[in-house]
Protein backbone atom coordinates (compact mmCIF):
# COMPACT_ATOMS: atom_id res chain seq x y z
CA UNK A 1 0.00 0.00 0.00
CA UNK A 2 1.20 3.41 -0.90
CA UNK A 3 0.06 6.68 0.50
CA UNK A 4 0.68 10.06 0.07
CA UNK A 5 0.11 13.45 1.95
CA UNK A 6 0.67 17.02 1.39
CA UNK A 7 -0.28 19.57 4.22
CA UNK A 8 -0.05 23.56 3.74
CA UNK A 9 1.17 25.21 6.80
CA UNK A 10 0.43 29.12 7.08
CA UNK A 11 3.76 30.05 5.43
CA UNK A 12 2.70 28.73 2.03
CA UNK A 13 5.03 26.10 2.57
CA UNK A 14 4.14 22.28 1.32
CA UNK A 15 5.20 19.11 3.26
CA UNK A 16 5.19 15.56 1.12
CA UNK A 17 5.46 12.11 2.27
CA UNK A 18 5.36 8.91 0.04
CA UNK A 19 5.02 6.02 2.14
CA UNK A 20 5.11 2.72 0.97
CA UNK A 21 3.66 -0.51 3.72
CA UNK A 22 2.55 -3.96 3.58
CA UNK A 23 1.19 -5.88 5.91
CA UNK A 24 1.07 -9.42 6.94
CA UNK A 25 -0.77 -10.95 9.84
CA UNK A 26 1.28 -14.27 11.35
CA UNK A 27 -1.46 -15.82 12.96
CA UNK A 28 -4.29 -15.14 14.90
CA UNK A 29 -2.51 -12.80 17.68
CA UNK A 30 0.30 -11.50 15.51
CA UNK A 31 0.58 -8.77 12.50
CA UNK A 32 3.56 -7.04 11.39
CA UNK A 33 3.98 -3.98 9.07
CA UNK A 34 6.72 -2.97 7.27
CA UNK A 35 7.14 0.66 6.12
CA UNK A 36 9.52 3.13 4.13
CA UNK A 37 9.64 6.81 3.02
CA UNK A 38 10.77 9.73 2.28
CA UNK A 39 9.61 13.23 3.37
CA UNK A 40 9.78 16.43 1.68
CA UNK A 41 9.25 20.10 2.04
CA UNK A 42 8.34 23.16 -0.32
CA UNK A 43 10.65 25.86 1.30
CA UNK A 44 13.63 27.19 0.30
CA UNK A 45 12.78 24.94 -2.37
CA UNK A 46 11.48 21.54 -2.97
CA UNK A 47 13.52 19.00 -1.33
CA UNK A 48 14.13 15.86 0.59
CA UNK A 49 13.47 16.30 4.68
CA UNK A 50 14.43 12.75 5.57
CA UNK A 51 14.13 9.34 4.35
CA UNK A 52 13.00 6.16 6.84
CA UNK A 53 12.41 2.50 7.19
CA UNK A 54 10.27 0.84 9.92
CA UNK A 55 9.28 -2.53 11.04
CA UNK A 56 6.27 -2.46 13.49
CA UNK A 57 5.66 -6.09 15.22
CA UNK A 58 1.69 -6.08 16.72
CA UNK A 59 0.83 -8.54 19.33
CA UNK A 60 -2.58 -9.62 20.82
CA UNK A 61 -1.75 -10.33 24.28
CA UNK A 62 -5.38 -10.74 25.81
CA UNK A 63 -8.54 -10.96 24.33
CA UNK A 64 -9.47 -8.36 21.79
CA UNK A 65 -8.34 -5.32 24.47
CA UNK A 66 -4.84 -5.33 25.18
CA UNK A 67 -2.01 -5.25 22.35
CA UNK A 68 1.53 -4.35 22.49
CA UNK A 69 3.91 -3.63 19.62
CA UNK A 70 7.47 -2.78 19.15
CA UNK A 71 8.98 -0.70 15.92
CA UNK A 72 12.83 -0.58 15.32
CA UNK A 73 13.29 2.50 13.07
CA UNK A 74 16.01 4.15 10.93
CA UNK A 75 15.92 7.63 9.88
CA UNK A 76 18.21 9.33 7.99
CA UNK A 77 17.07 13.48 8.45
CA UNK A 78 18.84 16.33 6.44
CA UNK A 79 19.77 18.21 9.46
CA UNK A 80 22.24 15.22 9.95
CA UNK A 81 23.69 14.86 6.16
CA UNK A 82 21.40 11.86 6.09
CA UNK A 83 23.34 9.74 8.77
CA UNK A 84 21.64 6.94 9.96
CA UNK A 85 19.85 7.75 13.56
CA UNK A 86 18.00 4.55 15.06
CA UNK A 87 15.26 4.15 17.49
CA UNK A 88 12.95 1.51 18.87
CA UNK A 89 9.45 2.32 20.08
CA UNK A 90 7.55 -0.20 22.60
CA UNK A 91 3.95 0.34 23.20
CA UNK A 92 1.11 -1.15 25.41
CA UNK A 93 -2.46 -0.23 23.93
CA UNK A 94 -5.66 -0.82 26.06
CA UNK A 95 -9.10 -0.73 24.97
CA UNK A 96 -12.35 -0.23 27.16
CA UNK A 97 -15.51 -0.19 25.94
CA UNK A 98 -18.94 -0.42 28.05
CA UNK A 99 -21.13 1.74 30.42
CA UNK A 100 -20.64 2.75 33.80
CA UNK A 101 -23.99 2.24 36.19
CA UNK A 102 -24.44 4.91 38.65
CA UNK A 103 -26.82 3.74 41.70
């Protein structure tokens, strides 16, 4: 899957992002989601901001309300000649649903 955005900030100035993902469930509790892209801007001119890869691992860990996930990343910005900077991201995510009875 491919997607692209463009957003005008009050400047007149144009940000870009192709992103291309796939994803790929495992089994019944697991999905990952690889990504890449590259991000752009309008001013001075139009240009490369950065360019990144991501890998984002989902995991059902109870029932349909509780998930975690961890994404390894590379970046490679402009402000840093397009060196490599690395992160990893863990996340828990909870759902609730339902009503609350007041007696």
């Amino acid at each position: 899957m491919a997607a692209s955005r463009y957003s005008i900030c009050k400047r007149r100035r144009f940000d870009a992002a192709q992103i291309f993902s796939v994803r790929k469930r495992l089994n019944n509790r697991s999905v990952i989601t690889p990504r890449t892209g590259i991000l752009g801007e309008s001013q001075p001119s139009w240009r490369t901001t950065s360019y990144f890869a991501d890998f984002t691992w989902r995991y059902r860990m109870y029932e349909d309300w509780l998930f975690a996930e961890v994404v390894p990343a590379l970046e490679f910005p402009r402000e840093d000649s397009f060196q490599d900077r690395a992160s990893v991201v863990l996340r828990i995510e909870m759902y609730f649903s339902g009503t609350i009875s007041r007696d």
